[in-house]
C-alpha atoms as a PDB file:
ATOM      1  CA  UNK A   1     -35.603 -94.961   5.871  1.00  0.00           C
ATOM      2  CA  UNK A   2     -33.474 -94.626   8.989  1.00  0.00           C
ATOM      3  CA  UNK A   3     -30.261 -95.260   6.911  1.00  0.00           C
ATOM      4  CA  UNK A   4     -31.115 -92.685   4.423  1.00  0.00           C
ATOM      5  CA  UNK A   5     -32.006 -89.679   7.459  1.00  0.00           C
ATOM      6  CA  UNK A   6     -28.008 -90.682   8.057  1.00  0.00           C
ATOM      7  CA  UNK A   7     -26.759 -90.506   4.902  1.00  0.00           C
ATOM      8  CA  UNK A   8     -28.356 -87.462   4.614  1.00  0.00           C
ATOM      9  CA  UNK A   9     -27.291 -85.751   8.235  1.00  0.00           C
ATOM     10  CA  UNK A  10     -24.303 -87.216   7.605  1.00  0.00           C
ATOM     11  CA  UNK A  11     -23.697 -85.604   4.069  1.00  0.00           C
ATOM     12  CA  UNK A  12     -25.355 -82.429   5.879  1.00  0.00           C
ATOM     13  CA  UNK A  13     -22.081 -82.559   8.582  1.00  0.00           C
ATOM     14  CA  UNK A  14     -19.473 -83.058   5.874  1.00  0.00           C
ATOM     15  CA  UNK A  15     -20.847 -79.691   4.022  1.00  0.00           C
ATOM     16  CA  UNK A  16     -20.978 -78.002   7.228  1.00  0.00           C
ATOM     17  CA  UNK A  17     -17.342 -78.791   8.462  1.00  0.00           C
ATOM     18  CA  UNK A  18     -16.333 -78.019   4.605  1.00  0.00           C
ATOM     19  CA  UNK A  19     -17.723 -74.305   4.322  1.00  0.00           C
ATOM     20  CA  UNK A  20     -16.223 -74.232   8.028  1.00  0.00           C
ATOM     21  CA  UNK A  21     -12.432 -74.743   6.880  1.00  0.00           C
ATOM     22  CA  UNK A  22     -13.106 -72.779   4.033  1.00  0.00           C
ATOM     23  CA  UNK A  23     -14.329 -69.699   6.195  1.00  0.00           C
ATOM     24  CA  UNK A  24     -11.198 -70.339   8.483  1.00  0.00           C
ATOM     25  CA  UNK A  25      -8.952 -70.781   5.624  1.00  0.00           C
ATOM     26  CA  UNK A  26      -9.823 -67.423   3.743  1.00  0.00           C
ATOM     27  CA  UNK A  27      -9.838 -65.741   7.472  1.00  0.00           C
ATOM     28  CA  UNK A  28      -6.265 -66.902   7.640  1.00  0.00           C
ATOM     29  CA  UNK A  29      -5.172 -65.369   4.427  1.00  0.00           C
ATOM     30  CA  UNK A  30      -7.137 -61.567   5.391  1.00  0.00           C
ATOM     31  CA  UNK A  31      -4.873 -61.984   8.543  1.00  0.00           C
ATOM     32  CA  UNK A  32      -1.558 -62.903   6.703  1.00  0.00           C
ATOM     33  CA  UNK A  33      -2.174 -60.036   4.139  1.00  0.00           C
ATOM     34  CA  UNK A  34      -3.133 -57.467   6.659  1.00  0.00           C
ATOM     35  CA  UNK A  35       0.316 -58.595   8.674  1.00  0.00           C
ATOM     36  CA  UNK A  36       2.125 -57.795   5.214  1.00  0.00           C
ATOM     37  CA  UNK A  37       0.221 -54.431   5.109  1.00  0.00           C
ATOM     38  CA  UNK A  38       1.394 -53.745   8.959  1.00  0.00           C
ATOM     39  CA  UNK A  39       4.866 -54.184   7.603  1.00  0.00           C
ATOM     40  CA  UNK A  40       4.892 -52.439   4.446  1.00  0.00           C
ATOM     41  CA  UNK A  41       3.948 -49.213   6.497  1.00  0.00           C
ATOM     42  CA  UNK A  42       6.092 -49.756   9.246  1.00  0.00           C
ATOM     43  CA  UNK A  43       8.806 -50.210   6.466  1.00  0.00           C
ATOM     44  CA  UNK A  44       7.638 -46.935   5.391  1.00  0.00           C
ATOM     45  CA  UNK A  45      10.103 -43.772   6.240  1.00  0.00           C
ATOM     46  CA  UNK A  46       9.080 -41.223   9.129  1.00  0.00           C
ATOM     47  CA  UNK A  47      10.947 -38.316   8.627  1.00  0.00           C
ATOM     48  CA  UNK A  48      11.420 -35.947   6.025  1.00  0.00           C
ATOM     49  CA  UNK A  49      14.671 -36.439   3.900  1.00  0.00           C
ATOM     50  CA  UNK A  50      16.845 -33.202   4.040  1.00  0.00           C
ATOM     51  CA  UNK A  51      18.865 -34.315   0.904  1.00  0.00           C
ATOM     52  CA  UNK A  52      15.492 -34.577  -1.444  1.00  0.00           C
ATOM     53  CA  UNK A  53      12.897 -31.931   0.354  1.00  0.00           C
ATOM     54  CA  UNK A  54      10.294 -33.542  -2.488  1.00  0.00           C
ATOM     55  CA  UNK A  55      10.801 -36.756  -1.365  1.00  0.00           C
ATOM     56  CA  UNK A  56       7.392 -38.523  -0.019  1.00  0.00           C
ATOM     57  CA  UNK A  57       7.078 -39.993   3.163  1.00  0.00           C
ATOM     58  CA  UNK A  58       4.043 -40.997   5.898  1.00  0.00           C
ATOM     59  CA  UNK A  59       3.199 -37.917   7.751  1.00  0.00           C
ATOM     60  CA  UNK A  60       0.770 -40.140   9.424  1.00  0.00           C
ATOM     61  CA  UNK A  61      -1.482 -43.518   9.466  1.00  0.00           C
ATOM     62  CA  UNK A  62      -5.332 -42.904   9.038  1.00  0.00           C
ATOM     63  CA  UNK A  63      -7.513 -46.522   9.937  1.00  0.00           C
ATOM     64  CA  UNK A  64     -11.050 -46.534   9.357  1.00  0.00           C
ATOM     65  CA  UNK A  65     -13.018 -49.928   8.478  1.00  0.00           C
ATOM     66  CA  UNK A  66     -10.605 -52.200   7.582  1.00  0.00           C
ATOM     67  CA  UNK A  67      -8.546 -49.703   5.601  1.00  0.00           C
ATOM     68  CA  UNK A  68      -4.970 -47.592   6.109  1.00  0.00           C
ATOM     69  CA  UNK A  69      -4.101 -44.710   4.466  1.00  0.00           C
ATOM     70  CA  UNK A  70      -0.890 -43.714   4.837  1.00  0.00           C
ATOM     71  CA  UNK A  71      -0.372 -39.976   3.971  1.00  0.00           C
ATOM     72  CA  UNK A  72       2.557 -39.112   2.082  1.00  0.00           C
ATOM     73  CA  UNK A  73       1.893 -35.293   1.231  1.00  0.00           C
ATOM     74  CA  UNK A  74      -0.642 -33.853   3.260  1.00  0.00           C
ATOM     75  CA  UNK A  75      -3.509 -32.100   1.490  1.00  0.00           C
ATOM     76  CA  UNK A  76      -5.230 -28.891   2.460  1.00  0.00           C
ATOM     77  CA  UNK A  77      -9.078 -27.680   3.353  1.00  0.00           C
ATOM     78  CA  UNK A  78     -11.895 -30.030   4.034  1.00  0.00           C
ATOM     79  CA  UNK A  79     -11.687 -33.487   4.624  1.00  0.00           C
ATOM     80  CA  UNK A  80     -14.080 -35.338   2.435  1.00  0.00           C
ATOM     81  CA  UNK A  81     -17.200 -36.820   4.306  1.00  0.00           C
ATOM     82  CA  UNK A  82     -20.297 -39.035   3.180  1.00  0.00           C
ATOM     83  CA  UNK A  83     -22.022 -37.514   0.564  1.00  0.00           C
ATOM     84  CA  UNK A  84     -18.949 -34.817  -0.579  1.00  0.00           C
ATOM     85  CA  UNK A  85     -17.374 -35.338  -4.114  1.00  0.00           C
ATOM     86  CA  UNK A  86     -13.700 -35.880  -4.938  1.00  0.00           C
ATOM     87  CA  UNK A  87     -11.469 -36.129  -7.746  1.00  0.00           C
ATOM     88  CA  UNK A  88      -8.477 -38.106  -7.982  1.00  0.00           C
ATOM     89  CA  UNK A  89      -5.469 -39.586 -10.239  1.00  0.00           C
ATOM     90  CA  UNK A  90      -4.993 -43.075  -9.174  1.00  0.00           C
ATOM     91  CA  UNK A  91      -3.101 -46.245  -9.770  1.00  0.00           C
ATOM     92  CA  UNK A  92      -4.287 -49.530  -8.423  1.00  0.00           C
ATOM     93  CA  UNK A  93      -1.448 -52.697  -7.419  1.00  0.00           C
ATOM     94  CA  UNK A  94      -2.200 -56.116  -6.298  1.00  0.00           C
ATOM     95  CA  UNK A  95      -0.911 -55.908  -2.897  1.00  0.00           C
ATOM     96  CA  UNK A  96       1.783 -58.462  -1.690  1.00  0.00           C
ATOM     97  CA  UNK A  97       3.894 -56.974   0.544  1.00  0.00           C
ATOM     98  CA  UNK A  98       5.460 -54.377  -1.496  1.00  0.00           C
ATOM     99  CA  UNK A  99       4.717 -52.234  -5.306  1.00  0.00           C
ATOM    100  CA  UNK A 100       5.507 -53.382  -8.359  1.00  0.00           C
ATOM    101  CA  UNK A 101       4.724 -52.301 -11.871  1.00  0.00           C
ATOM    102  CA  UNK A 102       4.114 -55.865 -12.547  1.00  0.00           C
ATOM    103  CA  UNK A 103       1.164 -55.599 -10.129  1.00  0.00           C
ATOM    104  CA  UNK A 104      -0.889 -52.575 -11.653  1.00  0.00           C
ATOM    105  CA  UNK A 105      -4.012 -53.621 -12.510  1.00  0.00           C
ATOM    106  CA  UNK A 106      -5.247 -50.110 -13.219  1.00  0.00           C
ATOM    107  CA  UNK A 107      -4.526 -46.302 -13.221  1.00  0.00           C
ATOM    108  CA  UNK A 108      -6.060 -43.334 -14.758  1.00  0.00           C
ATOM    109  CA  UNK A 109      -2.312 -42.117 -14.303  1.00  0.00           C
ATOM    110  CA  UNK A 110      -0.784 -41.615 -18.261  1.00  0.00           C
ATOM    111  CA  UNK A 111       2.970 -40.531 -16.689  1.00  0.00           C
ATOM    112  CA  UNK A 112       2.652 -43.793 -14.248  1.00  0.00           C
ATOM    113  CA  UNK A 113       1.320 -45.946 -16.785  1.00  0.00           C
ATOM    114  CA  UNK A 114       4.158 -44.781 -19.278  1.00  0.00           C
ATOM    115  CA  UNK A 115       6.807 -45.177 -17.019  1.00  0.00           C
ATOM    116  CA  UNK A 116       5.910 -48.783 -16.545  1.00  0.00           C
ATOM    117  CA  UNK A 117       5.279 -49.845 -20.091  1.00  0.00           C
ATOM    118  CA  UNK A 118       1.616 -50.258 -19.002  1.00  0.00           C
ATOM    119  CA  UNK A 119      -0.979 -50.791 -21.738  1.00  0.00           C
ATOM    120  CA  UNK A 120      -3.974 -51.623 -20.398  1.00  0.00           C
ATOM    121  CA  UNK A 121      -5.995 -49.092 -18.566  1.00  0.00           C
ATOM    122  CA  UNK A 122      -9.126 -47.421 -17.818  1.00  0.00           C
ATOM    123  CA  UNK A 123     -11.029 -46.081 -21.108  1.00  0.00           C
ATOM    124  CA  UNK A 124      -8.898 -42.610 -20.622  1.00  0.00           C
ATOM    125  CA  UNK A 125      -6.704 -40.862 -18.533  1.00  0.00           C
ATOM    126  CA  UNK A 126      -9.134 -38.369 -17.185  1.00  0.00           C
ATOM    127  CA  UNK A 127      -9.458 -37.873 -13.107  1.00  0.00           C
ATOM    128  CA  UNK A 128     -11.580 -39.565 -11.436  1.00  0.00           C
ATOM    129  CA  UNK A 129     -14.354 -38.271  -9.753  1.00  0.00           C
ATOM    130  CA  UNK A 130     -17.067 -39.578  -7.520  1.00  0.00           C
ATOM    131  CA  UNK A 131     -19.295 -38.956  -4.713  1.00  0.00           C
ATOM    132  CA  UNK A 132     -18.740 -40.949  -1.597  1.00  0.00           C
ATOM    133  CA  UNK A 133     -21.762 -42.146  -0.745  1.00  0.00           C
ATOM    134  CA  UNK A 134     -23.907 -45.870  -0.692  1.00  0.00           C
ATOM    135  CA  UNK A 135     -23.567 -46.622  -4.602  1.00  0.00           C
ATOM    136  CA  UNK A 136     -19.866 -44.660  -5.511  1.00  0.00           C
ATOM    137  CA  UNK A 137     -18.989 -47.355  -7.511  1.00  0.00           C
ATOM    138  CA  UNK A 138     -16.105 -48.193  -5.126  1.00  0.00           C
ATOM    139  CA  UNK A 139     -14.714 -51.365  -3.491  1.00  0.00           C
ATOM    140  CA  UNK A 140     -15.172 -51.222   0.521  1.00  0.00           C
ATOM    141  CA  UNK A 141     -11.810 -50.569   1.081  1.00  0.00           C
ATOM    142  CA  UNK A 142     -11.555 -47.640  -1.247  1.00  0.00           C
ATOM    143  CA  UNK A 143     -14.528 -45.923   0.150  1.00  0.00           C
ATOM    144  CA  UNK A 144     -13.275 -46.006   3.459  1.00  0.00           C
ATOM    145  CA  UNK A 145      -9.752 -45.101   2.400  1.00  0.00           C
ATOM    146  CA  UNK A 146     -10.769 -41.917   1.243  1.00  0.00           C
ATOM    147  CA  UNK A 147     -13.081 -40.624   4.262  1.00  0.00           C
ATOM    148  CA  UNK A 148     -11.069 -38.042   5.256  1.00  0.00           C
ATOM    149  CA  UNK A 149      -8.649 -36.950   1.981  1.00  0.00           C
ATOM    150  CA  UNK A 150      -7.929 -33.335   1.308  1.00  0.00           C
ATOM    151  CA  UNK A 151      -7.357 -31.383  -1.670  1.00  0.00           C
ATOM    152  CA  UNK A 152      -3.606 -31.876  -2.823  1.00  0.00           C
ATOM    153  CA  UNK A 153      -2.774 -34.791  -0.394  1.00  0.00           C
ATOM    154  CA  UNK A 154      -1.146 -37.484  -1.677  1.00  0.00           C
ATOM    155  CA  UNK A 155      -1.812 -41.248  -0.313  1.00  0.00           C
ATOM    156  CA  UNK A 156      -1.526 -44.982  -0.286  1.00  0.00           C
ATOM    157  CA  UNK A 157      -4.300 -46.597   0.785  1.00  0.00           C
ATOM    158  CA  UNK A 158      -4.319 -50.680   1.761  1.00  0.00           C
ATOM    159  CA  UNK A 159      -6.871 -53.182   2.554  1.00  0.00           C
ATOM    160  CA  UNK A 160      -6.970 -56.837   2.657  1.00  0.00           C
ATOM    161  CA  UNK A 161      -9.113 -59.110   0.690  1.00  0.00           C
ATOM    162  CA  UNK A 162     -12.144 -58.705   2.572  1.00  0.00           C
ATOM    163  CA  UNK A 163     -12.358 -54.982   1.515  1.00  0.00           C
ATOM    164  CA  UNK A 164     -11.815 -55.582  -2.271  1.00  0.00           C
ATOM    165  CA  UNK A 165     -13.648 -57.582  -5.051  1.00  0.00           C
ATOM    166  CA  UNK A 166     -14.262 -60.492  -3.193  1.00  0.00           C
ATOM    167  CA  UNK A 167     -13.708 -64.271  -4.281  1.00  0.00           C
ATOM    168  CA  UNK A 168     -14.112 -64.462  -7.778  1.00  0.00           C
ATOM    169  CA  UNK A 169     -11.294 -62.755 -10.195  1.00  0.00           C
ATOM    170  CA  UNK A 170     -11.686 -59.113 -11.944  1.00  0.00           C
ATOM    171  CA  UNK A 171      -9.603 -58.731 -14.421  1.00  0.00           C
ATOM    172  CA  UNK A 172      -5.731 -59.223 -13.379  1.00  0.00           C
ATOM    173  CA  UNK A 173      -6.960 -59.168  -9.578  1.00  0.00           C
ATOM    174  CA  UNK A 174      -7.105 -62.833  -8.457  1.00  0.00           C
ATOM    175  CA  UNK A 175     -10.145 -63.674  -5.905  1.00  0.00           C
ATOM    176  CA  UNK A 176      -9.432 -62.290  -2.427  1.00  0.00           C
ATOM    177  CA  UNK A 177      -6.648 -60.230  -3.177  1.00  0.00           C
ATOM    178  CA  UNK A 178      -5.151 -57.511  -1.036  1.00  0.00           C
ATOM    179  CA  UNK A 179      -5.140 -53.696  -3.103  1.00  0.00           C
ATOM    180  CA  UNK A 180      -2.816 -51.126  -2.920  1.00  0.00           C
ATOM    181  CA  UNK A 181      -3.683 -47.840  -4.327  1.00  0.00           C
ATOM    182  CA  UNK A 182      -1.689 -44.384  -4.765  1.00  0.00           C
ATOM    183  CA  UNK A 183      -3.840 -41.594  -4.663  1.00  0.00           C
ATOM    184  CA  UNK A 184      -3.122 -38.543  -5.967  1.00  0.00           C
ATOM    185  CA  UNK A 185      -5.951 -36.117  -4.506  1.00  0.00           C
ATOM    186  CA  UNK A 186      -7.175 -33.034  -6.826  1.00  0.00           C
ATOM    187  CA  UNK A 187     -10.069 -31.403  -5.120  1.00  0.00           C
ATOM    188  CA  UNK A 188     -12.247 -32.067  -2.343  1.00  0.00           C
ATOM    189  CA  UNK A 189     -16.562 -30.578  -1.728  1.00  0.00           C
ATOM    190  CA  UNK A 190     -18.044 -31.684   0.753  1.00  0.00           C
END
């Protein structure tokens, strides 16, 4: 009897130490993505180009809960809050450091998604529109991404792994994955 309490506090220490690394491993990989996000908007330019006056660019860095939205056109009015509505154009990427069509796993977006040969998409192209609250429908990251959009701004908006669908794989977005998504704000009630 005394060999089999071992066997089984010893089988108990092996799962322990496993789910341990495991823990440590995926908190290794939110850190390395979140260091790529750092330098993707870092990479990002400051200051208006004088040559292209439509030309995007970060008028400034908004963090809140994990997320970054970088704000390429700034919108106008209210900023969105718990429980206000807003509608949106969007196009999701699997984040690695930096966009590419190749990574769009969806958009609502019909001039994105034809100027990157993209066939798969949502249902339709129409806007998005949802109410931020406890059961929007959105990803962590997303939610808190958007606290704080106006009407008209236009946005990326980051977040590791830990924000986004979690372990398993939806659709082309392997487990754990950091997301990338341009935002292309329409209106804003709070």
């Amino acid at each position: 009897m005394y060999k089999n309490v071992k066997k089984i506090l010893a089988s108990g220490l092996v799962l322990v130490l496993a789910l341990s690394c495991s823990k440590q491993n995926l908190k290794t990989a939110w850190s390395t993505q979140e260091d790529r996000i750092d330098s993707f908007i870092q990479s990002i330019s400051t200051e208006a180009d004088p040559d292209n006056p439509d030309a995007l660019y970060a008028h400034e860095v908004v963090y809140n809960g994990g997320s970054n939205r970088v704000v390429l056109r700034e919108g106008t009015g209210e900023a969105l809050a718990d429980g206000g509505t807003v509608s949106f154009y969007y196009t999701g990427y699997v984040f690695q450091g930096s966009i590419s069509a190749a990574n769009i796993f969806a958009t609502n977006d019909m001039q994105t998604a034809q100027e990157n040969s993209w066939e798969v998409t949502d249902a339709s192209y129409d806007i998005k529109t949802v109410t931020l609250g406890g059961d929007d429908g959105l990803v962590t990251g997303l939610h808190n991404g958007l606290k704080g959009v106006k009407s008209g701004e236009i946005c990326y908006i980051l977040f590791s792994g830990q924000y986004g669908f979690g372990k398993r794989p939806v659709g082309a977005i392997p487990g754990n994955s950091a997301l990338l998504y341009y935002i292309r704000v329409e209106s804003v009630s709070n």
